[in-house]
N, C-alpha and C. Protein backbone atom coordinates (compact mmCIF):
# COMPACT_ATOMS: atom_id res chain seq x y z
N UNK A 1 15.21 178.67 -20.26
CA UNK A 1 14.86 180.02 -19.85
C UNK A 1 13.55 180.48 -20.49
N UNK A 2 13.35 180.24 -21.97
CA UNK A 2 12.22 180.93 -22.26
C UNK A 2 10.87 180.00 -21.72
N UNK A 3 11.21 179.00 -21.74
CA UNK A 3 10.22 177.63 -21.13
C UNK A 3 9.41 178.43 -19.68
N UNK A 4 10.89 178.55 -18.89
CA UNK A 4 10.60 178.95 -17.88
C UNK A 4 9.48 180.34 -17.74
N UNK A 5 9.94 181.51 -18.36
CA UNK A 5 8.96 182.78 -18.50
C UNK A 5 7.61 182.54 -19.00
N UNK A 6 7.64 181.66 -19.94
CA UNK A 6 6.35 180.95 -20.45
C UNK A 6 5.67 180.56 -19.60
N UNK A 7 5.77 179.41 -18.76
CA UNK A 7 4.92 178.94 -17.88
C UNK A 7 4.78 179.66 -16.40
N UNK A 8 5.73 180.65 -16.25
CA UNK A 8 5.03 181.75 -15.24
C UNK A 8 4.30 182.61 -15.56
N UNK A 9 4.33 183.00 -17.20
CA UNK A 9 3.60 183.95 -17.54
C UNK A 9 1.82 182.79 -17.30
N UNK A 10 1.84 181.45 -17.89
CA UNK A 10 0.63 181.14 -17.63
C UNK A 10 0.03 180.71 -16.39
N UNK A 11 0.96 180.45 -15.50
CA UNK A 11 0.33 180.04 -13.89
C UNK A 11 0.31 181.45 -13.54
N UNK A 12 0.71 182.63 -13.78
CA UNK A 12 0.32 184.06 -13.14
C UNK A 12 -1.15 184.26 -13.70
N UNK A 13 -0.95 183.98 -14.83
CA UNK A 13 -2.69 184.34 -15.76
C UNK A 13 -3.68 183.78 -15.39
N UNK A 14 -3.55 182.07 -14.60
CA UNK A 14 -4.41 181.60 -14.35
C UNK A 14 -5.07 181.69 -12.55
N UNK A 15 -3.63 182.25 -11.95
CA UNK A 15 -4.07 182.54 -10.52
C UNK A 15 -5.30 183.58 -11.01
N UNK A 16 -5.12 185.09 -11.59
CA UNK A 16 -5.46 186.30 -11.67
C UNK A 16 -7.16 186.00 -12.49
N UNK A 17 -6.98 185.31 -13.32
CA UNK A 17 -8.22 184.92 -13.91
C UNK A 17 -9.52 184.41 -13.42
N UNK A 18 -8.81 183.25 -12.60
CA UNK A 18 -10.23 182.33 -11.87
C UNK A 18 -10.73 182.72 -11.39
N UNK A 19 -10.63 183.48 -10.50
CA UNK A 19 -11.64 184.64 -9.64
C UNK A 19 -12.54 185.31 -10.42
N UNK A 20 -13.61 185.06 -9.90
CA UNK A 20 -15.20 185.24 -10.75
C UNK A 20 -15.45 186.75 -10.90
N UNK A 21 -15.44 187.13 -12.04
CA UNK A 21 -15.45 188.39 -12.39
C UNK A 21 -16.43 188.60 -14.16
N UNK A 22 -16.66 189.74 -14.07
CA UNK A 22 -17.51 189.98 -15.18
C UNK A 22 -17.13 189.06 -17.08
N UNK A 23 -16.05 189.06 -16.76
CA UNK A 23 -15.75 188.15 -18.18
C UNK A 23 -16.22 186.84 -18.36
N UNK A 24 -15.57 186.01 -17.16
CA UNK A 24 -16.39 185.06 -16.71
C UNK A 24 -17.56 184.40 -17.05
N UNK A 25 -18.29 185.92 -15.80
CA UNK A 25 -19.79 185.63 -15.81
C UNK A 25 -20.57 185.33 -17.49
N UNK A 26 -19.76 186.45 -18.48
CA UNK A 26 -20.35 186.58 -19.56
C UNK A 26 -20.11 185.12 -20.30
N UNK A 27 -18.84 184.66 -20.55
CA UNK A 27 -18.68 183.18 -20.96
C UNK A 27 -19.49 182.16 -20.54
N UNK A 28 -19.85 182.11 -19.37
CA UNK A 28 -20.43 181.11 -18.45
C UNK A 28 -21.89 181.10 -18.62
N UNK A 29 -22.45 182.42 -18.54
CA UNK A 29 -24.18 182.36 -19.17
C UNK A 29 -24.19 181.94 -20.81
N UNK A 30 -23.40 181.93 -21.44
CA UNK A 30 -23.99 182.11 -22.81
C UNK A 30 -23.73 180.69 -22.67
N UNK A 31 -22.75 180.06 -22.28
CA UNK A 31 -22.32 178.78 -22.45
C UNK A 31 -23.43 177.62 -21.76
N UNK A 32 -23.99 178.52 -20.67
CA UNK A 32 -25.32 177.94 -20.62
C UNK A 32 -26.24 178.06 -21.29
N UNK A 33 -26.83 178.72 -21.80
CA UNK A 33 -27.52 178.86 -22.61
C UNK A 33 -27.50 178.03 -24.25
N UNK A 34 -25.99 178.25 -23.91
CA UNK A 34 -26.08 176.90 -25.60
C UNK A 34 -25.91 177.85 -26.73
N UNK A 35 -26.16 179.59 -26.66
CA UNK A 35 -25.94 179.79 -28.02
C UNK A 35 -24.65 181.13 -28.05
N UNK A 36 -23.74 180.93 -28.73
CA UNK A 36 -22.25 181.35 -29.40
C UNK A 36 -21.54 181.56 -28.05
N UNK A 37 -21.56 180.32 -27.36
CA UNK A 37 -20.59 180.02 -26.06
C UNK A 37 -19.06 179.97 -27.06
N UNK A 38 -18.90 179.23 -28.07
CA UNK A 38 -17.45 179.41 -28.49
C UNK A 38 -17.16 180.82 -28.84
N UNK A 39 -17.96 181.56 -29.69
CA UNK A 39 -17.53 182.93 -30.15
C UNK A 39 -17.55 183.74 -28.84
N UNK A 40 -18.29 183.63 -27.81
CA UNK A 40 -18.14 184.59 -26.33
C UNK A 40 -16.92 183.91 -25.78
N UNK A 41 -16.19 182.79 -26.22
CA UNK A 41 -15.36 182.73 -24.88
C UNK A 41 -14.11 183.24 -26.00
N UNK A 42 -14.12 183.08 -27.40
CA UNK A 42 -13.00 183.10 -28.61
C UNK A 42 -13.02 184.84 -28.51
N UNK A 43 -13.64 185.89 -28.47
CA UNK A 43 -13.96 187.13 -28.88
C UNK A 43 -13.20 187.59 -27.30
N UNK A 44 -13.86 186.98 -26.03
CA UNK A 44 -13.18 187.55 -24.50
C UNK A 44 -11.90 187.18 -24.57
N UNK A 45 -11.24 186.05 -24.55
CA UNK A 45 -9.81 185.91 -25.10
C UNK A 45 -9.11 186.44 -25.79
N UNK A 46 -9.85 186.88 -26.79
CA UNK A 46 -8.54 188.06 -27.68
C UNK A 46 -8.82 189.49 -27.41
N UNK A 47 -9.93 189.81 -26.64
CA UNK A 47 -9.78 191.13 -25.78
C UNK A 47 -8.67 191.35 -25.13
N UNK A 48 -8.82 189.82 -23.91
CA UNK A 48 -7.66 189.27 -23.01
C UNK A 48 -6.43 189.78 -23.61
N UNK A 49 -6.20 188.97 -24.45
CA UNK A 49 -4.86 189.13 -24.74
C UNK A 49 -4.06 190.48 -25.80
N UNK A 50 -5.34 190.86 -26.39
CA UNK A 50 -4.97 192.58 -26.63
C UNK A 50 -4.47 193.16 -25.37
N UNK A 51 -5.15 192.96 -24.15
CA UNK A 51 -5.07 193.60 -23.02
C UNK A 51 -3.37 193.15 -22.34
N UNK A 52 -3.13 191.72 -22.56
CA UNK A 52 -1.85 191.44 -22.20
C UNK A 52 -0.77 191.86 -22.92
N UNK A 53 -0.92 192.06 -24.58
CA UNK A 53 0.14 192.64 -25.02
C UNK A 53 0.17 194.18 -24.81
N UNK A 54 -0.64 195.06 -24.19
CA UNK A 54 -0.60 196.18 -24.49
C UNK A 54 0.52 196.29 -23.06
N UNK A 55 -0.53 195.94 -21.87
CA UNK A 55 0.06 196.09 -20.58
C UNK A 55 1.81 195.38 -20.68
N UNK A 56 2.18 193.80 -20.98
CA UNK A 56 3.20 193.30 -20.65
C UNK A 56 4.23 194.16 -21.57
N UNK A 57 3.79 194.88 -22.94
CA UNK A 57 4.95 195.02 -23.34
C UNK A 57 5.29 196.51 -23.23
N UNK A 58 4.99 197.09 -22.05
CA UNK A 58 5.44 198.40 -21.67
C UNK A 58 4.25 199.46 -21.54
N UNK A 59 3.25 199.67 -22.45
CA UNK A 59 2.39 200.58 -23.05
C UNK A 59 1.52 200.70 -21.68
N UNK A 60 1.17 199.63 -21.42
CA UNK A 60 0.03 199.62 -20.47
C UNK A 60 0.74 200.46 -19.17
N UNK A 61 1.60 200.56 -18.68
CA UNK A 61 2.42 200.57 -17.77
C UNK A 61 1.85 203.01 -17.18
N UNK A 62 2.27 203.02 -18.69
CA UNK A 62 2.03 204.10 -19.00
C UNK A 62 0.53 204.94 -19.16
N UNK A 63 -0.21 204.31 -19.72
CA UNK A 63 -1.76 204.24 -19.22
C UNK A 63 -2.20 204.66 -18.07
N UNK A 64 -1.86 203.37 -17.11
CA UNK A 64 -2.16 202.90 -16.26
C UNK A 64 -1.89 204.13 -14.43
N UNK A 65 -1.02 204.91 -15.48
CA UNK A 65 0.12 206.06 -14.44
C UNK A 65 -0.45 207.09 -14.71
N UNK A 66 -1.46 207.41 -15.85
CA UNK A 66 -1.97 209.15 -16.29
C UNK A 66 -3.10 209.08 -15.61
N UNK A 67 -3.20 210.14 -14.07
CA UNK A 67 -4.48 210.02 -13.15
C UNK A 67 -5.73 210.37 -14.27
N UNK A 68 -5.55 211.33 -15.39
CA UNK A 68 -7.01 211.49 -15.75
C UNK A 68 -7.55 210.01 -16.92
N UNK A 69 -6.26 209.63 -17.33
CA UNK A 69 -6.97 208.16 -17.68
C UNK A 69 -7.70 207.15 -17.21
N UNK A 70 -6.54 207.36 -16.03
CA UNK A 70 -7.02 205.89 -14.96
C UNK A 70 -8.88 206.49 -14.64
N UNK A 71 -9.06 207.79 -14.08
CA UNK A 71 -9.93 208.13 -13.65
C UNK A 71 -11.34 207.86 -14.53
N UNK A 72 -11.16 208.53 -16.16
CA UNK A 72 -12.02 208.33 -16.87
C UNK A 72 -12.77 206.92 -16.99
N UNK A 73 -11.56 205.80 -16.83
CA UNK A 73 -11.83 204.53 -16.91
C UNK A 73 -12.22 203.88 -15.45
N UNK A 74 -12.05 203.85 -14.58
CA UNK A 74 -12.80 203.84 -13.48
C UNK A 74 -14.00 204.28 -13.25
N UNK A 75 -14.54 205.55 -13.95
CA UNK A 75 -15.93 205.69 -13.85
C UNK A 75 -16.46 205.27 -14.68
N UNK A 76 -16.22 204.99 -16.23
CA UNK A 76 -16.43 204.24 -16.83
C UNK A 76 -17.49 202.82 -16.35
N UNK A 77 -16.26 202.25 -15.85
CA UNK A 77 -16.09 201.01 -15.74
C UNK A 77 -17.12 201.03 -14.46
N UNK A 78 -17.27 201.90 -13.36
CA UNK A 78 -18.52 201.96 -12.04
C UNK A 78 -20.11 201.95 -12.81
N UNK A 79 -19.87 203.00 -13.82
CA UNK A 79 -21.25 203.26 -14.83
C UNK A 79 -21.92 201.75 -15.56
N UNK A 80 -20.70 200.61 -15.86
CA UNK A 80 -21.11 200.06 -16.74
C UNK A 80 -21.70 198.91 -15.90
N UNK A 81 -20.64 198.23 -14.88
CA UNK A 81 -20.74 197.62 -13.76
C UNK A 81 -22.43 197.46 -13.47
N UNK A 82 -22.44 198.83 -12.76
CA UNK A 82 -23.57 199.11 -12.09
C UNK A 82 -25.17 198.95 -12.89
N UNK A 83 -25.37 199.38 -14.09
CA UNK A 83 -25.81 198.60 -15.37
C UNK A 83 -26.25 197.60 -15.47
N UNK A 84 -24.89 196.64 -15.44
CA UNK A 84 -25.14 195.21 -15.97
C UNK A 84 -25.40 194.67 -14.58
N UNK A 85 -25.17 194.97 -13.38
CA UNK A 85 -26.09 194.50 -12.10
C UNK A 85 -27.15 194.66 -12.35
N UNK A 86 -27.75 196.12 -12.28
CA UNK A 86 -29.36 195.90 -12.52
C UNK A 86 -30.50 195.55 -13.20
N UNK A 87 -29.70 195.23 -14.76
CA UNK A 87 -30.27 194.21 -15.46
C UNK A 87 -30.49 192.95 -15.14
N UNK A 88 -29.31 192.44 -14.27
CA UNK A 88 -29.51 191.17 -13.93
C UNK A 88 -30.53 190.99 -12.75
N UNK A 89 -30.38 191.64 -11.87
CA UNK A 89 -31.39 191.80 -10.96
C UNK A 89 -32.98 191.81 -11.44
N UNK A 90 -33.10 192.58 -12.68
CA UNK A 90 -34.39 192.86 -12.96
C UNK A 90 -34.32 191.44 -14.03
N UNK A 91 -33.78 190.51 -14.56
CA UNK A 91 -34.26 189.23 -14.96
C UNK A 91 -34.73 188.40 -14.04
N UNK A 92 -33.76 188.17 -12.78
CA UNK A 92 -33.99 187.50 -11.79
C UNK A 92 -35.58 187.98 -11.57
N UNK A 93 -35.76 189.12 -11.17
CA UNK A 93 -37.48 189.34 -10.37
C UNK A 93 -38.45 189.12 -11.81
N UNK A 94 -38.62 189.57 -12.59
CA UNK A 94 -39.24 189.44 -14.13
C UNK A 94 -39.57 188.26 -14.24
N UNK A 95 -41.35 188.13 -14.43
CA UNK A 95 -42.06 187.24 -14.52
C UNK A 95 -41.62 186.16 -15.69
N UNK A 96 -40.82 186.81 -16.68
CA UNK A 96 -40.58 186.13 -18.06
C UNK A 96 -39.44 185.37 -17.65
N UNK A 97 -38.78 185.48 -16.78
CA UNK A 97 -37.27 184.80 -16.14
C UNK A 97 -37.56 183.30 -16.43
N UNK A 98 -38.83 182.99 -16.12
CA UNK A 98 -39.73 181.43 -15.89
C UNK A 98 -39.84 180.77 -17.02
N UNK A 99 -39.78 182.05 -17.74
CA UNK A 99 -39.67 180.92 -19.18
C UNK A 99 -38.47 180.94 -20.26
N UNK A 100 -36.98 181.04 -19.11
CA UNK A 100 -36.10 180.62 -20.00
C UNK A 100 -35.26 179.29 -20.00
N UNK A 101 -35.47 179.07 -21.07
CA UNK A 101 -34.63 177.66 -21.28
C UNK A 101 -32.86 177.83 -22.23
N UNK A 102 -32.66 176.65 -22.18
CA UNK A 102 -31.44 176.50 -22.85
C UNK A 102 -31.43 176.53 -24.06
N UNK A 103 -32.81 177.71 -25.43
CA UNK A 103 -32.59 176.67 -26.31
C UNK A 103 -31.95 178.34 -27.09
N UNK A 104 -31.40 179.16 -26.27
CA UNK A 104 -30.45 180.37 -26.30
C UNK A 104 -31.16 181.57 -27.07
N UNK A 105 -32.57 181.88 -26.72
CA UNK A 105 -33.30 182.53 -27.17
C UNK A 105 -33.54 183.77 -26.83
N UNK A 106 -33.29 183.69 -25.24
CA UNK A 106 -32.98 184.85 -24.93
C UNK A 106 -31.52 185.00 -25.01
N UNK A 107 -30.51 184.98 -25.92
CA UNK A 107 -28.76 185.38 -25.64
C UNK A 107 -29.05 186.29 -26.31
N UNK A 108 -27.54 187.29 -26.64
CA UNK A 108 -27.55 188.29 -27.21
C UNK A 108 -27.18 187.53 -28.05
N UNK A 109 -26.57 188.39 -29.78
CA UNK A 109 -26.15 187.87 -30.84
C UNK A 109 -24.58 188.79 -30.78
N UNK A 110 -24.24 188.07 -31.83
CA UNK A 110 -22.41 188.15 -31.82
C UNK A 110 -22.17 189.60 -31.36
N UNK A 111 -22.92 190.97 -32.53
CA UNK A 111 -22.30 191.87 -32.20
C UNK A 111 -22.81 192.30 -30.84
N UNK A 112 -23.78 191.74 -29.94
CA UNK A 112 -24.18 192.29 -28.18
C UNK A 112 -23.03 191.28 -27.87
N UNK A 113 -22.50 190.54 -27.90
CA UNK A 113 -21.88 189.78 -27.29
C UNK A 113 -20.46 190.18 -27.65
N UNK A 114 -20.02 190.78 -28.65
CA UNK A 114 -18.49 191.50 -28.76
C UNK A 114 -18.67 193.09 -28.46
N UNK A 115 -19.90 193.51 -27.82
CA UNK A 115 -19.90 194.71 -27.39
C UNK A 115 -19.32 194.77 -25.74
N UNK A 116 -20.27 193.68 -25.14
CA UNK A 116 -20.12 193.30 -23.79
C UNK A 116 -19.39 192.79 -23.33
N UNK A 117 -18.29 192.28 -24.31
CA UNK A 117 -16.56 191.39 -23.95
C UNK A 117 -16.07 192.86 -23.43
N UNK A 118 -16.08 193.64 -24.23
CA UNK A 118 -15.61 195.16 -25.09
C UNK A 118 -15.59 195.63 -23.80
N UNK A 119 -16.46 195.41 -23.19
CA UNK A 119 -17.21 196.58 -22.31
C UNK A 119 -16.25 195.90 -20.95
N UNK A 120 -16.64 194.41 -20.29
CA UNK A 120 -16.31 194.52 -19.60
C UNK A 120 -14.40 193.93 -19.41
N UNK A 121 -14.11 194.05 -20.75
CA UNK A 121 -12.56 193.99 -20.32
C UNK A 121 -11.98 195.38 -20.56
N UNK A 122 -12.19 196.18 -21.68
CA UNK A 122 -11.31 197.81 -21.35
C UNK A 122 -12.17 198.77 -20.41
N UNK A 123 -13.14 198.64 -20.30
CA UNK A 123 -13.56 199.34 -18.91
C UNK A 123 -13.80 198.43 -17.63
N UNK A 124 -12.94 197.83 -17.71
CA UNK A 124 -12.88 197.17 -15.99
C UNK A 124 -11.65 197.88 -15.14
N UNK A 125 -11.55 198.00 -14.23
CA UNK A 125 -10.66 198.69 -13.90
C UNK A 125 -9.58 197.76 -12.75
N UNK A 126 -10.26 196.54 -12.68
CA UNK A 126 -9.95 195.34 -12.02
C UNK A 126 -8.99 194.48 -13.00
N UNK A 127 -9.30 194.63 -14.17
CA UNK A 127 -8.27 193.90 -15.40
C UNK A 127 -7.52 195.12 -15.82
N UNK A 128 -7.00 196.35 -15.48
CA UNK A 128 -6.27 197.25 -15.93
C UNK A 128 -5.34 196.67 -14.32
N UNK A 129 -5.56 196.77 -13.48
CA UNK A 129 -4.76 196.20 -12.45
C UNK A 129 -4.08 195.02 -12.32
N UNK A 130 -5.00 193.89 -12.84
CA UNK A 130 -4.57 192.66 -13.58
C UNK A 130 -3.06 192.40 -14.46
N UNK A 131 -3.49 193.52 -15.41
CA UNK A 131 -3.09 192.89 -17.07
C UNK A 131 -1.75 193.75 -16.71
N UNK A 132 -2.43 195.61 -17.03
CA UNK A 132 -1.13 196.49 -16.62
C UNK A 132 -0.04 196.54 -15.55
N UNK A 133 -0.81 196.46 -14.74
CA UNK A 133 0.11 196.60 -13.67
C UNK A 133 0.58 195.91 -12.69
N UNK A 134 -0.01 194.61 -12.36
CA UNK A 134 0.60 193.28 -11.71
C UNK A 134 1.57 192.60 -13.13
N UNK A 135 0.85 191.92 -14.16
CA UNK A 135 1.46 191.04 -15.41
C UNK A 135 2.73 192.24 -16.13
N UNK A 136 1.90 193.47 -16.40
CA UNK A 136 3.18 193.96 -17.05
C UNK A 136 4.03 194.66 -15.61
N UNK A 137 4.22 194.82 -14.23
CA UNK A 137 5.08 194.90 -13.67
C UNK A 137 6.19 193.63 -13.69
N UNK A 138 5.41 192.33 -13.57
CA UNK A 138 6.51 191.40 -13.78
C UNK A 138 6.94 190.77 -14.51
N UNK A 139 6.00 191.02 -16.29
CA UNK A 139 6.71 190.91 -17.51
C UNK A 139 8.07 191.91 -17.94
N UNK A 140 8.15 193.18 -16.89
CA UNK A 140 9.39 194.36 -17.70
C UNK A 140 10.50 193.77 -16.61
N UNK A 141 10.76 192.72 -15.77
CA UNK A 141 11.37 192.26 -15.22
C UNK A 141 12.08 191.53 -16.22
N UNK A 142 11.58 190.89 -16.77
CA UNK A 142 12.18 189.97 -17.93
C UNK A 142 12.77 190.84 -18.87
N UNK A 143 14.18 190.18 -19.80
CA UNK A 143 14.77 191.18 -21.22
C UNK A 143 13.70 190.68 -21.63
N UNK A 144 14.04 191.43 -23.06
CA UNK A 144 13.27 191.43 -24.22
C UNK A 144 12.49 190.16 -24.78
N UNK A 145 13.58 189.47 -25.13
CA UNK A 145 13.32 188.25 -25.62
C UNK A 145 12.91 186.84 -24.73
N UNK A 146 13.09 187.06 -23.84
CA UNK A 146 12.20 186.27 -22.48
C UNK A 146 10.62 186.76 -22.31
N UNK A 147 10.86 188.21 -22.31
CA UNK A 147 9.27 189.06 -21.91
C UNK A 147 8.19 188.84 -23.55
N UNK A 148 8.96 188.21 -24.00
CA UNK A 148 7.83 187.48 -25.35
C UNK A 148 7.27 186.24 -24.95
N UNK A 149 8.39 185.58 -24.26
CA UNK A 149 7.54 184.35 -23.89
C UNK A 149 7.00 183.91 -22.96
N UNK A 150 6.94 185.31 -22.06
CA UNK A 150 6.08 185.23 -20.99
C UNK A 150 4.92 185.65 -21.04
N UNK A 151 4.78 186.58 -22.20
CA UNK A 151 3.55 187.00 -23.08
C UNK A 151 2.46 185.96 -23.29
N UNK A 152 3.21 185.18 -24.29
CA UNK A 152 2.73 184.00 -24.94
C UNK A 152 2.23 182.89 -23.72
N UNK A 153 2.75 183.01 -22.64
CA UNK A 153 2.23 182.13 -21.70
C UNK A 153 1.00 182.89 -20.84
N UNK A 154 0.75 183.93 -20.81
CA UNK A 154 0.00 184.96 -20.35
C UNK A 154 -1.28 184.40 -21.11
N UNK A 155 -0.79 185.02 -22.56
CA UNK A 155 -2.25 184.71 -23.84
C UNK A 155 -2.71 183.23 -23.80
N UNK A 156 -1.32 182.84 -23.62
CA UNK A 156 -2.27 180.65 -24.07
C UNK A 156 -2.97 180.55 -22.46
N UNK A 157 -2.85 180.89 -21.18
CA UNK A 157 -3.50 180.77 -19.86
C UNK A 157 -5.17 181.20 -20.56
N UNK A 158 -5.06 182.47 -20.63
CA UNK A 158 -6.00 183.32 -21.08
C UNK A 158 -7.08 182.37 -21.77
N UNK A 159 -6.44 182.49 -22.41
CA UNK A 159 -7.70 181.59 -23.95
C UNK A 159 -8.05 180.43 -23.55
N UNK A 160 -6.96 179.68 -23.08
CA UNK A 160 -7.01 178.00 -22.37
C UNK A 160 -8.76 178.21 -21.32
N UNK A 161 -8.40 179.22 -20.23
CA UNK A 161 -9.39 179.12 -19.54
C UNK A 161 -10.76 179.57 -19.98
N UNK A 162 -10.65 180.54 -21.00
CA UNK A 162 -12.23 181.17 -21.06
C UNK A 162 -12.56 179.77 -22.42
N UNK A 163 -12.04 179.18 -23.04
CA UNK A 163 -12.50 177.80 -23.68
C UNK A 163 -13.39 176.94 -22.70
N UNK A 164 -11.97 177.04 -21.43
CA UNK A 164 -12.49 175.91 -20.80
C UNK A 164 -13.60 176.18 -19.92
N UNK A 165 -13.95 177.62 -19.66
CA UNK A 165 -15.44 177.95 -18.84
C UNK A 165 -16.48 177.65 -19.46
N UNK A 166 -16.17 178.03 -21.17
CA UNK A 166 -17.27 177.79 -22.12
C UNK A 166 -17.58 175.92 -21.98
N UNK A 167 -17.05 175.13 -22.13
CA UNK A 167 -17.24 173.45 -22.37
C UNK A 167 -17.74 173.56 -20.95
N UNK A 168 -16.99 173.96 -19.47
CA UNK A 168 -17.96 173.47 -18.36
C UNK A 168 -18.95 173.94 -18.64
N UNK A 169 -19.42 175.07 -18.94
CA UNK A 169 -20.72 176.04 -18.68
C UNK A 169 -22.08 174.59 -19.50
N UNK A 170 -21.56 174.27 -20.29
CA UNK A 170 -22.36 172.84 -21.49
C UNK A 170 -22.46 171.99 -20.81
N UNK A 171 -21.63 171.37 -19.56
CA UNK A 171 -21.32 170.38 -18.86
C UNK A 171 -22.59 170.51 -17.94
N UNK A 172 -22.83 171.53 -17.62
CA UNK A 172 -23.68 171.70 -16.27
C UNK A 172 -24.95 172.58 -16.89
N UNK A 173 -25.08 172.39 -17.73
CA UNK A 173 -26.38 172.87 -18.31
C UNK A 173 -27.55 172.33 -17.76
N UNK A 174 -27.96 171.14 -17.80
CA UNK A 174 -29.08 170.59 -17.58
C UNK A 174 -29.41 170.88 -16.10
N UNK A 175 -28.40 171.49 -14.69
CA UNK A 175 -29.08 172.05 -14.05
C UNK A 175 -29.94 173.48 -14.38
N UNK A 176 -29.45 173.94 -15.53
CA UNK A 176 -30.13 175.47 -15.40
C UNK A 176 -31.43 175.02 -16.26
N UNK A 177 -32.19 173.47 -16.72
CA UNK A 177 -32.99 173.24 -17.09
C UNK A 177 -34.51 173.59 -16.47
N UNK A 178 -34.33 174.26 -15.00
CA UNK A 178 -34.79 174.77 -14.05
C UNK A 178 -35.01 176.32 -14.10
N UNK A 179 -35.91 176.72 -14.15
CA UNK A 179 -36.24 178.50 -14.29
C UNK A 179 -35.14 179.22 -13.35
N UNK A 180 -35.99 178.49 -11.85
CA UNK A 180 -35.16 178.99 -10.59
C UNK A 180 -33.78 179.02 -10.36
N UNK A 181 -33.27 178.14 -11.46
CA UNK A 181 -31.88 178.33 -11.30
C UNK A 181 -31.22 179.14 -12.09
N UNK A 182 -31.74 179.72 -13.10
CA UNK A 182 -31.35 180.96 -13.90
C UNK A 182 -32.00 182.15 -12.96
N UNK A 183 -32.82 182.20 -12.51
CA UNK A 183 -33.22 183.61 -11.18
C UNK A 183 -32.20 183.63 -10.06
N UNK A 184 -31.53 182.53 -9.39
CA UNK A 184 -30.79 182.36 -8.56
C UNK A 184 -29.23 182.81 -9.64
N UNK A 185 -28.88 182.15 -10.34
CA UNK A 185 -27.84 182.78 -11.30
C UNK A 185 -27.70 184.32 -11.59
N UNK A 186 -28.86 185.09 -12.44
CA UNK A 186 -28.98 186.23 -12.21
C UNK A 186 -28.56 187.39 -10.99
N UNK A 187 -29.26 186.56 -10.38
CA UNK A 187 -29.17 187.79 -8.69
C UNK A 187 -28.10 187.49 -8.61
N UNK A 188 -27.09 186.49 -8.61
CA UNK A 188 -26.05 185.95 -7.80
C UNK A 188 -25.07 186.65 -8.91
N UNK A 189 -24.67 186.87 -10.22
CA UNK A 189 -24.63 187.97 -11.03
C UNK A 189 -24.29 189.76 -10.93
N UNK A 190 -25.99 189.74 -10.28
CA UNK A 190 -26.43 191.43 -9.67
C UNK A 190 -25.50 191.44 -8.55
N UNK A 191 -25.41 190.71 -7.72
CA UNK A 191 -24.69 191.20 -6.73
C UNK A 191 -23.12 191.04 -6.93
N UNK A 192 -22.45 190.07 -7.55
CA UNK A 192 -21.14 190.25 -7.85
C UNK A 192 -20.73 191.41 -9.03
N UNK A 193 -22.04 192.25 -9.54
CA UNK A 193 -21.44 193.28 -10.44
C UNK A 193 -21.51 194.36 -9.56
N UNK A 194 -22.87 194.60 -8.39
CA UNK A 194 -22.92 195.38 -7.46
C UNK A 194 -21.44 195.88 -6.81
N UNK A 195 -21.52 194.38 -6.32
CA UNK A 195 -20.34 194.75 -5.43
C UNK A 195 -18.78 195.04 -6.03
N UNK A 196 -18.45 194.82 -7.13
CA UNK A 196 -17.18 195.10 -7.60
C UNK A 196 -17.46 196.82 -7.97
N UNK A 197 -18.94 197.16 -8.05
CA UNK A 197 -18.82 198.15 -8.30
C UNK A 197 -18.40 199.88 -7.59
N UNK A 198 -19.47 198.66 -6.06
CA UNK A 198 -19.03 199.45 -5.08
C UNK A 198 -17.28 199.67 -4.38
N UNK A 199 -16.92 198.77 -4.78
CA UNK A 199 -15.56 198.50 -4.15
C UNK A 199 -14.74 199.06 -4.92
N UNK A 200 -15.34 199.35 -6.42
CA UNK A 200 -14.24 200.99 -6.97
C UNK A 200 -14.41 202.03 -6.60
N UNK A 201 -15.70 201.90 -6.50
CA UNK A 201 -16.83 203.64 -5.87
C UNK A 201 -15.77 204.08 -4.65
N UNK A 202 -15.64 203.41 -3.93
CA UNK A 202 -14.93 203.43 -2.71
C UNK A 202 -13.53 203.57 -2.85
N UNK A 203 -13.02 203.16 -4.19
CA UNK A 203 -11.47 203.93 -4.46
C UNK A 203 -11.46 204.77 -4.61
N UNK A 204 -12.28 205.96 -5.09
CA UNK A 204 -12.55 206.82 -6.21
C UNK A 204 -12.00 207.44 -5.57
């Protein structure tokens, strides 16, 4: 039985995860880049899973139900979105784009990089839907002592994958040895922050 909650808690985490979204993105550039790909994917993981224990073990549930919370954090989360698109956009066009390489010079450093975990896992409003209210709707299904180890399969999915974005992101480096393929990365970036952004705008 607990085997069982365990490994639904991690095949639920890993359906909900893979889908390319701002956490991701952030693991995946730095990991190209070559510099604190382990601490960006180690620092987004235990956001993650702050986020899973809050939501699976009831709390989130409650959050997630107070309209002026949800609301604050939804615009939040449109403000920040929208932001980190047009930064990316403006690397992509930016003459200096041409001269980045892998040797992680342009990355941020730990504390930009545990600001921007920060940023885009409690103000996403796409991982409050995620964590709270899909994972902890079908973690309070479980008693007590089952809904721990569906937790634990939630958190080990979690961490398992943003590790494992970080080692591919190293794997496939030597294509971004190419300017154009960090300008093509960028935009491609701008528009997946664009558009998640618009597609809350449009809940609002």
């Amino acid at each position: 039985m607990y085997w069982n909650a365990f490994w639904q808690g991690l095949a639920l985490i890993l359906t909900l995860i893979v889908a390319i979204g701002p956490q991701n993105i952030l693991v995946l550039r730095h990991a190209l880049m070559g510099k604190n790909a382990i601490f960006a994917a180690a620092i987004t993981g235990f956001y993650d899973s702050v986020m899973l224990v809050i939501g699976i073990m009831g709390i989130g549930g409650l959050i997630a139900q107070h309209p002026t919370i949800r609301a604050a954090m939804l615009w939040a989360g449109i403000a920040f979105l929208t932001y980190y698109g047009i930064r990316s956009f403006w690397r992509a066009i930016k003459k200096s784009s041409t001269s980045l390489t892998l040797d992680g010079s342009h990355a941020g450093g730990k504390i930009q990089i545990a600001m921007a975990a920060a940023a885009f896992t409690f103000l996403n409003p796409h991982a409050m839907l995620d964590l709270f209210v899909i994972l902890g709707g079908i973690g309070a299904q479980h008693p007590a002592d089952l809904r721990i180890a569906f937790l634990a399969g939630t958190i080990m999915g979690s961490n398992l994958w943003f590790y494992s974005l970080g080692i591919a992101g190293r794997i496939i480096s030597p294509i971004f040895q190419n300017p154009r393929a960090w300008r093509i990365l960028d935009g491609m970036i701008g528009i997946t922050m664009m558009a998640i952004a618009i597609k809350l705008l449009l809940q609002t």
